[in-house]
Protein backbone atom coordinates (compact mmCIF):
# COMPACT_ATOMS: atom_id res chain seq x y z
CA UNK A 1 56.72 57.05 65.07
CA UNK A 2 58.76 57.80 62.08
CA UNK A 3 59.23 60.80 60.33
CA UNK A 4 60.10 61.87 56.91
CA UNK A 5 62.95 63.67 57.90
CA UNK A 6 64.29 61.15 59.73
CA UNK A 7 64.61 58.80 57.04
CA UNK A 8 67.70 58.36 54.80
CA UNK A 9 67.88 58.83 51.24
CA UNK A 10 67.16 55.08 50.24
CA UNK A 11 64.35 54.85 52.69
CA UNK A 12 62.81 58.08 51.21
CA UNK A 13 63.01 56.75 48.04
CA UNK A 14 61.36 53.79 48.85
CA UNK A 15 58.56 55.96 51.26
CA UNK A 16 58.00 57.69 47.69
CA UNK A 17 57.45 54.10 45.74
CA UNK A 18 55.83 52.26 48.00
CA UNK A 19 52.61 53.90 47.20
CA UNK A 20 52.59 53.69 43.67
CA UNK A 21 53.90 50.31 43.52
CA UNK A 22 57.36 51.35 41.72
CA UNK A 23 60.87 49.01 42.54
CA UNK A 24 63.53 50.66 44.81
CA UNK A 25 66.94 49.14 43.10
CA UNK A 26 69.96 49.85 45.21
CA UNK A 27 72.09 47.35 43.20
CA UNK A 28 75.42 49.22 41.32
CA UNK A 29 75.63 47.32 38.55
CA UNK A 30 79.10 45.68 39.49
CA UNK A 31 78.89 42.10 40.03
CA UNK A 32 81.33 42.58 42.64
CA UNK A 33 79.72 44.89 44.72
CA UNK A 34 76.26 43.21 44.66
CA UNK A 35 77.30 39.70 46.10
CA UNK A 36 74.39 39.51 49.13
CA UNK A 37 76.62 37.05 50.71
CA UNK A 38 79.11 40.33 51.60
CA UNK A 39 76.15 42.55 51.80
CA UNK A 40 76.96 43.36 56.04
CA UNK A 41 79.45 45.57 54.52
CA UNK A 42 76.93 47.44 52.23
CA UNK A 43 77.08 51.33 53.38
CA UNK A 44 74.39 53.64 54.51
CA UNK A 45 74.03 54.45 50.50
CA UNK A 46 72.44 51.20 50.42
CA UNK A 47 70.90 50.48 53.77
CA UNK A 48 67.51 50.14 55.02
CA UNK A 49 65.95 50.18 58.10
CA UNK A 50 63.06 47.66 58.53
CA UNK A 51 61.09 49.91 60.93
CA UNK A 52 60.62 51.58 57.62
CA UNK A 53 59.34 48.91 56.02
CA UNK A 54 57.19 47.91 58.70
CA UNK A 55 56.08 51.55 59.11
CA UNK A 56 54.64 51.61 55.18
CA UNK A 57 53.42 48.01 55.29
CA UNK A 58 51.36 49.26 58.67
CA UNK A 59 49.55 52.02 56.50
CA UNK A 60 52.34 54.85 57.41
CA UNK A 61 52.00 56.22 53.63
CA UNK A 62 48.51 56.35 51.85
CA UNK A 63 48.30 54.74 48.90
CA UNK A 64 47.17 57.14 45.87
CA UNK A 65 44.17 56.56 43.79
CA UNK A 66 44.49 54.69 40.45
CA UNK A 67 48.08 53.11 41.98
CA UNK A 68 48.49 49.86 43.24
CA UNK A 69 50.95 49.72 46.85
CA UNK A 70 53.57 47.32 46.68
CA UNK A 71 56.95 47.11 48.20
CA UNK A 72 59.52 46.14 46.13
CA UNK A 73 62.86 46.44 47.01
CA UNK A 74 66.36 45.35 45.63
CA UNK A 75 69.81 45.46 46.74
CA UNK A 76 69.31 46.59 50.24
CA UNK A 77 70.82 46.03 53.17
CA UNK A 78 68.21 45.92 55.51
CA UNK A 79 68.56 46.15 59.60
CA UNK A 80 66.71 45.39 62.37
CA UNK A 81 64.12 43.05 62.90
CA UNK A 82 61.56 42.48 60.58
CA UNK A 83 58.34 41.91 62.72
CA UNK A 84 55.02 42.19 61.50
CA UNK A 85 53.72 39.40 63.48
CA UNK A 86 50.09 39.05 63.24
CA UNK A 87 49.99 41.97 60.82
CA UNK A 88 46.94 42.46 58.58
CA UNK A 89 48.82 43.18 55.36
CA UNK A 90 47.58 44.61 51.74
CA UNK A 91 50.29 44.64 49.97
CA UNK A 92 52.77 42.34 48.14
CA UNK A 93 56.22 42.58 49.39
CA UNK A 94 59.15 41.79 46.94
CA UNK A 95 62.35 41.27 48.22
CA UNK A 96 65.79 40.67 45.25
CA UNK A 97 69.40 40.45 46.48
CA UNK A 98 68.88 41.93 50.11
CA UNK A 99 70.86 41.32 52.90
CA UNK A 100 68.81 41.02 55.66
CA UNK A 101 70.15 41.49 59.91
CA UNK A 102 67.76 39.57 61.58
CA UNK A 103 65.08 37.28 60.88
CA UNK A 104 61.80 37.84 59.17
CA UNK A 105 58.68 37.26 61.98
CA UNK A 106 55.24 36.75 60.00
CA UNK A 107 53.74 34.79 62.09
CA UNK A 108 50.18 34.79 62.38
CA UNK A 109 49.79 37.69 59.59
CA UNK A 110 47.62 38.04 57.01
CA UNK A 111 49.52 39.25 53.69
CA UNK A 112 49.90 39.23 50.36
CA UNK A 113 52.51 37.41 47.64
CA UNK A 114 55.92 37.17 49.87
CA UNK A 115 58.89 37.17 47.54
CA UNK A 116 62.44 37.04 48.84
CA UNK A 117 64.70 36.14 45.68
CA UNK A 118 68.45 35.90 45.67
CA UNK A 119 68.79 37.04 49.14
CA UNK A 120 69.77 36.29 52.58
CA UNK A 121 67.87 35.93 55.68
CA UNK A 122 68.86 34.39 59.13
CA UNK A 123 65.75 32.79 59.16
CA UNK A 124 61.97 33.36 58.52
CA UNK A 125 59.02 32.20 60.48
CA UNK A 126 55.75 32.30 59.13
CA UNK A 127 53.71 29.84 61.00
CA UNK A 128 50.13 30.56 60.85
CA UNK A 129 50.11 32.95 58.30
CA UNK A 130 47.86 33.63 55.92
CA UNK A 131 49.24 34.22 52.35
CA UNK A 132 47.06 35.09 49.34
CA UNK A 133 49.99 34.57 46.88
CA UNK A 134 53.01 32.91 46.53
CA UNK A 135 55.73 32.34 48.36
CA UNK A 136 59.03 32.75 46.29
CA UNK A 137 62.16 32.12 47.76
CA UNK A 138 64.27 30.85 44.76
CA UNK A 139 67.79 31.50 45.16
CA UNK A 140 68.00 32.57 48.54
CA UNK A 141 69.91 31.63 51.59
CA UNK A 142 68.25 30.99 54.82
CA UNK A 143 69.77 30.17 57.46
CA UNK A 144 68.69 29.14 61.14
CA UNK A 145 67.64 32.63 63.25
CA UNK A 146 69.52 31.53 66.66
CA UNK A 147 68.71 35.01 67.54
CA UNK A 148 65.40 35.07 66.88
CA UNK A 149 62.79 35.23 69.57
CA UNK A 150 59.64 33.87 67.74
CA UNK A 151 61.17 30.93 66.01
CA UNK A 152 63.22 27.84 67.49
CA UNK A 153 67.06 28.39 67.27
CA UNK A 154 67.34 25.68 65.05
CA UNK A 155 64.60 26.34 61.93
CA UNK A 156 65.40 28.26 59.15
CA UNK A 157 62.08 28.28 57.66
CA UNK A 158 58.72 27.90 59.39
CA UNK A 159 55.44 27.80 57.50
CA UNK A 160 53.94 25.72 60.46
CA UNK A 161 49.95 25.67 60.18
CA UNK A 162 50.25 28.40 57.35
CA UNK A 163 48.09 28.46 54.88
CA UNK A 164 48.88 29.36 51.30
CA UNK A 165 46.39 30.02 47.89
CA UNK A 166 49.46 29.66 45.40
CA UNK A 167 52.37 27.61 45.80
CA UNK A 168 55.53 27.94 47.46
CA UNK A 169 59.28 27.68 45.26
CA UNK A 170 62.45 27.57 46.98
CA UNK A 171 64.11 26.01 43.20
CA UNK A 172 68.19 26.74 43.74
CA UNK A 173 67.42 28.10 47.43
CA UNK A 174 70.18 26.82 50.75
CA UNK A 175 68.30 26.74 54.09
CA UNK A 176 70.76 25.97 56.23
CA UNK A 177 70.14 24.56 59.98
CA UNK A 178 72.43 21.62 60.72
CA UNK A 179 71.01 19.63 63.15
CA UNK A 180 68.08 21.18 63.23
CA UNK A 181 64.91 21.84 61.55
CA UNK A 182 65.25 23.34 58.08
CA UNK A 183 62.48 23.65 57.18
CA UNK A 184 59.02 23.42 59.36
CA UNK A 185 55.88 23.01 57.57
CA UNK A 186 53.54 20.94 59.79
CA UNK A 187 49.89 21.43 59.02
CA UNK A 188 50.85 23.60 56.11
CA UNK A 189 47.56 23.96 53.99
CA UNK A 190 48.23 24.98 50.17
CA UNK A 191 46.31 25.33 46.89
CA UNK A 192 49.17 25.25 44.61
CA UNK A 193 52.78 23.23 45.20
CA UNK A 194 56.33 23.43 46.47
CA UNK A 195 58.96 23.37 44.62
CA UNK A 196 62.29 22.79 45.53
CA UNK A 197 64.39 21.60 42.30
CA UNK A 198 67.10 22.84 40.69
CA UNK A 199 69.76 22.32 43.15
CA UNK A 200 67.89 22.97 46.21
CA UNK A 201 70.09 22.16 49.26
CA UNK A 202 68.69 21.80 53.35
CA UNK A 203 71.24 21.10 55.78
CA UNK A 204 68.81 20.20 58.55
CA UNK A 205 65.48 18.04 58.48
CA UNK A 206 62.94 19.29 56.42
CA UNK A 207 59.36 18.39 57.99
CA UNK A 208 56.17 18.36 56.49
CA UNK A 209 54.19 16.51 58.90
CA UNK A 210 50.11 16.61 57.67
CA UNK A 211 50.50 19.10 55.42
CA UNK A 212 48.15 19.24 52.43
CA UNK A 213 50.00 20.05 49.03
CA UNK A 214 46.81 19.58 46.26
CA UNK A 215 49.83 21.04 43.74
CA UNK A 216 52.15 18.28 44.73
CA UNK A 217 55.70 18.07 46.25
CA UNK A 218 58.83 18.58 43.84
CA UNK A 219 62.07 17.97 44.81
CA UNK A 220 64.14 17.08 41.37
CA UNK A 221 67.68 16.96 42.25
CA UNK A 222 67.52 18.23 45.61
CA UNK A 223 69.84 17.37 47.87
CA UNK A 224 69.38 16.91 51.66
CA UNK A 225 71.89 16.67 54.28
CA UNK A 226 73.02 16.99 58.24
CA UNK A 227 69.71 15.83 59.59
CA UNK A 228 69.00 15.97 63.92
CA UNK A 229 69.58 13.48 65.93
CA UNK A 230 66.67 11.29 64.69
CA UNK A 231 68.75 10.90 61.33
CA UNK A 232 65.67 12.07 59.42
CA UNK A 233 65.92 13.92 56.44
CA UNK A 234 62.33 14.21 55.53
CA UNK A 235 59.60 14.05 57.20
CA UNK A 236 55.70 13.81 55.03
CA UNK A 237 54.14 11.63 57.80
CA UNK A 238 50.37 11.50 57.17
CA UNK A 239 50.52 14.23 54.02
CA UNK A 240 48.29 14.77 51.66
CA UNK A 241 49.80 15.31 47.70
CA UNK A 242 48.78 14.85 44.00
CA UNK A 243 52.04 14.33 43.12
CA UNK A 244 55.47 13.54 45.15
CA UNK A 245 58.34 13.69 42.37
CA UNK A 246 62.10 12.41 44.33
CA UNK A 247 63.46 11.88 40.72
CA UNK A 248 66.46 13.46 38.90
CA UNK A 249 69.33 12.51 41.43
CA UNK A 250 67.40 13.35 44.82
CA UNK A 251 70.04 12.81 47.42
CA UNK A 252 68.57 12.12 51.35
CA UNK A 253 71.68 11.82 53.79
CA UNK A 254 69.05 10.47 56.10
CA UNK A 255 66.01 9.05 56.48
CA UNK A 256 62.99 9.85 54.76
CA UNK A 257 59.85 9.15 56.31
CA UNK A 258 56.56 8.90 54.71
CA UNK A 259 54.41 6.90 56.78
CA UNK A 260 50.34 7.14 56.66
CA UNK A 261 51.56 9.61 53.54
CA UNK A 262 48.93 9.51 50.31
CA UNK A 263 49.61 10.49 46.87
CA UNK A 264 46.52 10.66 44.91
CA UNK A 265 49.07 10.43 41.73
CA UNK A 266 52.40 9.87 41.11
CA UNK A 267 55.46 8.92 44.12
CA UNK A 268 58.55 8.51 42.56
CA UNK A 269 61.70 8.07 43.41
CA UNK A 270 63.26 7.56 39.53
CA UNK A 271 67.41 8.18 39.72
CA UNK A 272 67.31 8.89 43.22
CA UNK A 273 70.08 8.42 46.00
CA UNK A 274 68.95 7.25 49.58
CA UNK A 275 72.10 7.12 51.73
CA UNK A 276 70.19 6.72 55.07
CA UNK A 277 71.33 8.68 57.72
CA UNK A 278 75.38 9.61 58.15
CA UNK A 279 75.64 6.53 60.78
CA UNK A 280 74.52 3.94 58.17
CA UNK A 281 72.38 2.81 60.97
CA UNK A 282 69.05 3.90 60.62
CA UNK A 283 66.38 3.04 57.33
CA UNK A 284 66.42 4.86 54.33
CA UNK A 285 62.73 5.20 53.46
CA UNK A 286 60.12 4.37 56.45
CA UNK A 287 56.92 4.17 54.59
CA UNK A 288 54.70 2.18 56.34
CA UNK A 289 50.61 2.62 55.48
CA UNK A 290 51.45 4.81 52.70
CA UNK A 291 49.30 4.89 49.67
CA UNK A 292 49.49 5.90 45.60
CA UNK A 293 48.99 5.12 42.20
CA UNK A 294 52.06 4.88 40.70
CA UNK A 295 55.10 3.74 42.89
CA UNK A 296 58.11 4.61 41.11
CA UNK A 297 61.18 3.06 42.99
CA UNK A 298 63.78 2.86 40.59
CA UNK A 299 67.10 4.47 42.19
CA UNK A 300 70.40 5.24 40.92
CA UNK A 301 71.74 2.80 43.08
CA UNK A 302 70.40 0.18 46.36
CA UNK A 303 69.56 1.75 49.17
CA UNK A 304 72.08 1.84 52.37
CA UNK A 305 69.65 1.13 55.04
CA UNK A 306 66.35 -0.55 55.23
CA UNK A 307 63.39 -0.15 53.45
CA UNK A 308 59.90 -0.31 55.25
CA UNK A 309 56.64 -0.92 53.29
CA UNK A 310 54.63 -2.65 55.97
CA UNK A 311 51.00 -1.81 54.97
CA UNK A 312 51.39 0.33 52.28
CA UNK A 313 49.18 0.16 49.35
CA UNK A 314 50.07 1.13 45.39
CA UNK A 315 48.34 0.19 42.33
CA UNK A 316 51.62 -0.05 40.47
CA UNK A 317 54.58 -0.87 41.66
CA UNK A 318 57.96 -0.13 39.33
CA UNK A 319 61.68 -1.21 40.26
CA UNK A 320 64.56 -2.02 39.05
CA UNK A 321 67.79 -3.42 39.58
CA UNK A 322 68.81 -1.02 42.16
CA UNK A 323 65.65 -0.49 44.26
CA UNK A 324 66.13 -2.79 46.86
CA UNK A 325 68.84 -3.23 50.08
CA UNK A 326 69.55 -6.24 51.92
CA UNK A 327 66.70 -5.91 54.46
CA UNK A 328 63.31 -4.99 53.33
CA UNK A 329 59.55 -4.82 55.18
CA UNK A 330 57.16 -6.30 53.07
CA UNK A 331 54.58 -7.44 55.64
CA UNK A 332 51.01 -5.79 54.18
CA UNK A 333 52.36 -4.41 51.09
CA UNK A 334 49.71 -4.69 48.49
CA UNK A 335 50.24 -3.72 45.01
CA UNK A 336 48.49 -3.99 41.82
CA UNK A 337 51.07 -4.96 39.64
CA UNK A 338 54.65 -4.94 38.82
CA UNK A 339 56.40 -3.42 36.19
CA UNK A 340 60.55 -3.46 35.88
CA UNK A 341 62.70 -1.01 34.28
CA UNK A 342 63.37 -2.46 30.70
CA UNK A 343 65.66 0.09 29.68
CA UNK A 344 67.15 -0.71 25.54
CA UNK A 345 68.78 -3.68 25.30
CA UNK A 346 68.37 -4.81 28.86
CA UNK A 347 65.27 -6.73 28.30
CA UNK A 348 66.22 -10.02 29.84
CA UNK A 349 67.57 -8.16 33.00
CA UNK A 350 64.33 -6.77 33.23
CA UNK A 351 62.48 -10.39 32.46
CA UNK A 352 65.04 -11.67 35.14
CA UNK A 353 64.03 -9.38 37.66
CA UNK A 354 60.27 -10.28 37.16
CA UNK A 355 61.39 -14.29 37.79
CA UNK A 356 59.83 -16.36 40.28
CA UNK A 357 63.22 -16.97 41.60
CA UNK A 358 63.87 -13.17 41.70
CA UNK A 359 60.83 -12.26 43.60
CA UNK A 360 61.06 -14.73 46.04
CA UNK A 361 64.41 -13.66 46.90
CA UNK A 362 63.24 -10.31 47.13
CA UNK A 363 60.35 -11.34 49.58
CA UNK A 364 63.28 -13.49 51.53
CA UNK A 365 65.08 -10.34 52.36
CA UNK A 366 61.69 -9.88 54.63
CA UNK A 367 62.98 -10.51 58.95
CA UNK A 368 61.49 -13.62 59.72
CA UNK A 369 58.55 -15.29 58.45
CA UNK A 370 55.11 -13.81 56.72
CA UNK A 371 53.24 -15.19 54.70
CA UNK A 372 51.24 -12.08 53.94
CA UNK A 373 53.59 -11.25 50.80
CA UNK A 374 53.96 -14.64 49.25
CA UNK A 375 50.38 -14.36 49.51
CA UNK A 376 50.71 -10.86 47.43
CA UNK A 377 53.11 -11.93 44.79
CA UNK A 378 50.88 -14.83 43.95
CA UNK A 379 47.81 -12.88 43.86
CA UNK A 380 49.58 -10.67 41.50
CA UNK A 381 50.65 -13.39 38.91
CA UNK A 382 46.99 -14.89 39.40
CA UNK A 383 45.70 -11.86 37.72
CA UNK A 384 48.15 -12.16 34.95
CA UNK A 385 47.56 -14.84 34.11
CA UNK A 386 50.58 -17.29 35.33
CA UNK A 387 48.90 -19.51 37.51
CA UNK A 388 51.91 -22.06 37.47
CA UNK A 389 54.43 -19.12 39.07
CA UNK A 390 51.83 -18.51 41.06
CA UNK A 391 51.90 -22.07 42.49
CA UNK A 392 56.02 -21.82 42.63
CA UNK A 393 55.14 -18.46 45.01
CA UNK A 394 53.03 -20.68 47.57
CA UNK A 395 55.26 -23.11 47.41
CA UNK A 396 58.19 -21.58 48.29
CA UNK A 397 56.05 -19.99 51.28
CA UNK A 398 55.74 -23.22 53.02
CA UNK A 399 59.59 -24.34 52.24
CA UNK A 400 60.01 -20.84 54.28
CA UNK A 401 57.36 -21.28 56.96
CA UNK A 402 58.58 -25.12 57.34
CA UNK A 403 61.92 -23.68 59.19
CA UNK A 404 59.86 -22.05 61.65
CA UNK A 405 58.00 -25.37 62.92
CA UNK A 406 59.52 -27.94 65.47
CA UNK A 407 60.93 -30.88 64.28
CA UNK A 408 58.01 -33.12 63.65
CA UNK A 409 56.49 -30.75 61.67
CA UNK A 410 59.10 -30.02 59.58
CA UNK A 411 59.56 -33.89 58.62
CA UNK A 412 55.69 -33.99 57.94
CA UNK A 413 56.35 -31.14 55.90
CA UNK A 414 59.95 -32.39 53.80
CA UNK A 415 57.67 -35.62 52.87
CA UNK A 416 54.18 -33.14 51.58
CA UNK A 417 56.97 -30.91 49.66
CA UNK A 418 58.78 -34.35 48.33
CA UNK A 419 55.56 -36.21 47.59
CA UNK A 420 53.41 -33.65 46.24
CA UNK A 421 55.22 -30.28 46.25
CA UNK A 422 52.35 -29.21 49.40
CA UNK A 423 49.36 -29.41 46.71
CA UNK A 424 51.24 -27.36 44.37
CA UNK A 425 53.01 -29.96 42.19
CA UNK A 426 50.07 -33.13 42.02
CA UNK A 427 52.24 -34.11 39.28
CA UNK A 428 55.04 -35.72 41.63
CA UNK A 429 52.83 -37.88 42.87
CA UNK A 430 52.17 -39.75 39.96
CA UNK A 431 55.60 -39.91 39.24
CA UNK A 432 56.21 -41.51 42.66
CA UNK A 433 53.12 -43.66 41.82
CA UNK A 434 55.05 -44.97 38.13
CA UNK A 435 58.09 -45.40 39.84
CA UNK A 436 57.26 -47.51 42.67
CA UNK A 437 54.73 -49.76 39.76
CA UNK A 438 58.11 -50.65 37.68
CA UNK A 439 60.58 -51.40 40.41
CA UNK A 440 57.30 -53.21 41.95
CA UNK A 441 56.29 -54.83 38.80
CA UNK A 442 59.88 -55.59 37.99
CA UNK A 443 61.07 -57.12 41.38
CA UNK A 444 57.57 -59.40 41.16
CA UNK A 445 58.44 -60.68 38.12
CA UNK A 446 61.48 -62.39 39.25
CA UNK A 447 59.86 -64.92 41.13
CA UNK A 448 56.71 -66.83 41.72
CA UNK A 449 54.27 -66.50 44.96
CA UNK A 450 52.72 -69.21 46.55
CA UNK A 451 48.42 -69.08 46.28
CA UNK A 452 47.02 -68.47 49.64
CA UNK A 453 44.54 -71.27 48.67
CA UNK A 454 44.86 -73.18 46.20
CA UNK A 455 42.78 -73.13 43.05
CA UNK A 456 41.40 -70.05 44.41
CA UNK A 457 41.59 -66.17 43.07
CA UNK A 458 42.59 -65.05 40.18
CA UNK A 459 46.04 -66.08 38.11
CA UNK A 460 48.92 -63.82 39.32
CA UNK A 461 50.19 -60.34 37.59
CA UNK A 462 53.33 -59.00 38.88
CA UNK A 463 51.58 -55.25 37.45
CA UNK A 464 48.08 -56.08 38.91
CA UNK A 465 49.82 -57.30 41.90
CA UNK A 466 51.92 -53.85 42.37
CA UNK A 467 49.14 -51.77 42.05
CA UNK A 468 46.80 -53.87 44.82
CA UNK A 469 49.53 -52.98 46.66
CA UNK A 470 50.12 -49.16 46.45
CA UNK A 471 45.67 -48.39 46.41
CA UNK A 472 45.35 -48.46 49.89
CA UNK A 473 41.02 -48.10 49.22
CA UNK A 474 39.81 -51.37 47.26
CA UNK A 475 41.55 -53.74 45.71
CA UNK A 476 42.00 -55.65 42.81
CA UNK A 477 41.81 -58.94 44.66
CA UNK A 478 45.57 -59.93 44.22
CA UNK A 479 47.21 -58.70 47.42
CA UNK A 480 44.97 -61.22 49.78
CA UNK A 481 45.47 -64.21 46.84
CA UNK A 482 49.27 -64.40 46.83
CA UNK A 483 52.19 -64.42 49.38
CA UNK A 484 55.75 -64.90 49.15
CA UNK A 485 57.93 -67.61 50.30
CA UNK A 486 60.76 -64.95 49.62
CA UNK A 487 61.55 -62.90 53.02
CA UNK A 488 62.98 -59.65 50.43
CA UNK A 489 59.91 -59.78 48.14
CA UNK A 490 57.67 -59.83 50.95
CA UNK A 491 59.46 -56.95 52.67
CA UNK A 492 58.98 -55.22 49.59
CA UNK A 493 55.27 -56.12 49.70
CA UNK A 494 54.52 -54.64 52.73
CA UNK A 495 56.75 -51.60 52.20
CA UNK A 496 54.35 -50.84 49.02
CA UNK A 497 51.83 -51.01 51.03
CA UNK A 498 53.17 -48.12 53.46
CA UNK A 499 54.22 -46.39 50.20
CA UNK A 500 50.66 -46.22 49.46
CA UNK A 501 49.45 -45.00 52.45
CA UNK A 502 51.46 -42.21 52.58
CA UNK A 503 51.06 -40.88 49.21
CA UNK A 504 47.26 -41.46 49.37
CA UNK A 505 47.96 -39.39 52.34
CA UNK A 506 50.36 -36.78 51.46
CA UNK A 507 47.56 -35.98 48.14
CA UNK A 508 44.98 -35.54 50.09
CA UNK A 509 46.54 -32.61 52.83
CA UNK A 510 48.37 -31.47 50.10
CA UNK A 511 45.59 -31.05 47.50
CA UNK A 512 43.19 -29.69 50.48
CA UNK A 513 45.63 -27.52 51.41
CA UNK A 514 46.21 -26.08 48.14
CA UNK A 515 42.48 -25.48 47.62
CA UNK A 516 42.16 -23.51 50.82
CA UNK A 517 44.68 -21.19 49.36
CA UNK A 518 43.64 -20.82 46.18
């Protein structure tokens, strides 16, 4: 147990303050002599040890009436490990500038506003706390505790299972574990948000598997880096957020993974940079069953890995030229609509990009064959209104799923998209029909046929003729009246007549197919 003479001049001066709630600032003044980064070479004039602090935090000092305890302390050099693990804590503790030895061990306490500005810390772990407050740790450097004996060698920051009533800022912070974990917030449970903008920097995975952010996720112009070996740079699998704002040049040198993730508002990804991970191997956003709003995917530039959508759902989707890489998962992506990025005086880029032509090559960057989002693009333009590039959508579907069929199919298929365009385009059809009626009307008219009894039937017309020929149901009572002495117009006869049949034929699977589908 500590005792007041035992303690150094700084410490007594903070033993004095703590109870009344008054800053401790050890700081000189000279910008030279305050850098934290050189502050193992602070002297015992500004040194602290943090038995002390756990000593007062404990309930060492009493706190006096009509004054409210808090430990604030700046400029200190503090040694020794931290550890109030599983400490019931009243006060707030505020932390500016301090150097700190060893890692900072709250896990499992119960405590107040934690602020550790400007400093540095070899790591702090506090997984299953319980903070009424904030969590400010703007400007400081963490770095992984490999000395620590509560947290894993290779996390910088753990707020694992923690649960937080305000929100938690690490704006202009560097938590550095390369390799590793820099920060672990699995199962973190918040009221307010996290912010990490203004030049925030992890080197290390930063993991925030299930956690429940009701104040959103902010990462404006962060910049992540030297992920693990799983190339991931973060990790929101199955979390819960209003908002989830990548924007303002948001750099991932990895992957970043938000599958089963659900954004009750925004998810946008406006300016940002998704390099993948360092081997240019692995995706760049894995965000398969992932649902929101407003899907904001307009990057600074294409993606260098893959981009996985398979299942997620968004009621509006935005992109832009640069959203999408070479290889993309569509399979179950439902949207709601579409909008581009139609930026001044790039208006027809934009209309471009919204092209039938455009889309479909989009959907074609898809592995293989699914007919899931054809299906989705065309439902989209249904509910606009195009029902024509709608019908372009389905049709280029069953150009793609004819490659996929053996041989015989494929034909069938070549004379349905030739014919009538699968259902989709009746129109060719009758085009077929007026061309085969002229060259048939035409080539009849150069000859005449011989009665198949005489004085019988009615008098012959090369037109009425023709089209006996090509109605395969009826007739018109020409085609059984007259036959030709010619071998070629007879050839031509009967090839009308298979003409027909296969038009009658190709309108019929390819109308009935398109009113399945529709």
């Amino acid at each position: 147990m500590l005792s007041y003479d035992e303690l150094t001049s700084p410490e007594r001066e903070l033993w004095d303050a703590f109870p009344e709630g008054r800053r401790v600032d050890l700081r000189t003044g000279v910008p030279e002599d305050d850098r934290v980064v050189e502050g193992g070479q602070w002297g015992a004039g500004r040194t602290v040890r943090a038995a002390v602090i756990v000593a007062l935090l404990l309930g060492m000092n009493t706190t006096q009436p009509g004054a409210v305890a808090c430990l604030r302390l700046a400029g200190a050099r503090i040694t020794g490990p931290l550890d109030l693990a599983g400490a019931q804590i009243g006060q707030s503790l505020w932390f500016e500038d301090c150097w700190f030895e060893e890692p900072v061990n709250l896990f499992g306490a119960s405590t107040r506003t934690l602020v550790i500005t400007g400093s540095r810390v070899p790591g702090i772990d506090a997984g299953s706390a319980r903070i009424e407050g904030n969590v400010d740790l703007r400007r400081s450097l963490l770095e992984s505790g490999a000395s620590s004996p509560f947290n894993h060698d290779i996390t910088a920051l753990s707020l694992t299972n923690a649960r937080v009533t305000g929100g938690v800022v690490l704006n202009r912070a560097e938590v550095n574990a390369p390799g590793g974990w820099a920060v672990a917030a699995g199962g973190l449970v918040m009221e307010g948000g996290v912010f990490c903008r203004g030049g925030f920097l992890a080197r290390g995975e930063v993991r925030l598997l299930g956690a429940q952010l009701p104040g959103g996720l902010f990462m404006q112009g962060a910049h992540l880096t030297e992920p693990g070996p799983r190339g991931v740079a973060l990790a929101l699998d199955n979390a819960v957020a209003s908002t989830l704002d990548f924007s303002g040049g948001f750099t991932a040198n990895g992957t970043v993974r938000l599958q089963g993730t659900r954004a009750s508002g925004t998810l946008t990804f406006e300016g940002a940079v998704l390099n993948g991970p360092p081997d240019a191997q692995g995706p760049s956003l894995v965000a398969p069953l992932m649902q929101a709003v407003d899907f904001d995917f307009t990057l600074a530039r294409p993606p260098s890995g893959t981009v996985d959508l398979q299942g997620a759902q968004v009621s509006h989707l935005h992109d832009g030229e640069h959203s999408w890489p070479e290889v993309v998962e569509l399979d179950g992506f439902v949207y709601g609509s579409i909008k581009v990025d139609e930026a001044a005086g790039r208006r027809e880029a934009a209309r471009r990009r919204n092209s039938v032509p455009h889309r479909v090559a989009w959907i074609r960057r898809c592995p293989g064959y699914n007919p899931q989002p054809y299906e989705q693009l065309a439902s989209w333009y249904r509910k606009a209104g195009h029902d024509d590039e709608a019908r372009r959508v389905l049709l280029a579907k069953q150009r793609h799923r004819r490659r996929t069929l053996p041989w015989a199919a494929r034909a069938w298929g070549h004379l349905l998209d030739v014919t009538v365009g699968y259902g989709y385009r009746p129109w060719l059809a009758g085009v077929w029909l007026l061309a085969l009626t002229l060259l048939g009307a035409l080539s009849f008219s150069t000859d005449a046929p011989k009665p198949v009894q005489r004085g019988e039937g009615a008098p012959f017309q090369p037109l009425v003729y023709t089209l006996d020929l090509l109605i395969p149901i009826g007739g018109l009572g020409q085609r059984t009246a007259w036959y030709w002495p010619n071998a070629s117009l007879q050839w031509l006869a009967y090839l009308l007549i298979a003409f027909g049949w296969v038009l009658t034929t190709a309108v019929i699977a390819g109308v009935t197919r398109a009113l399945q589908k529709s």
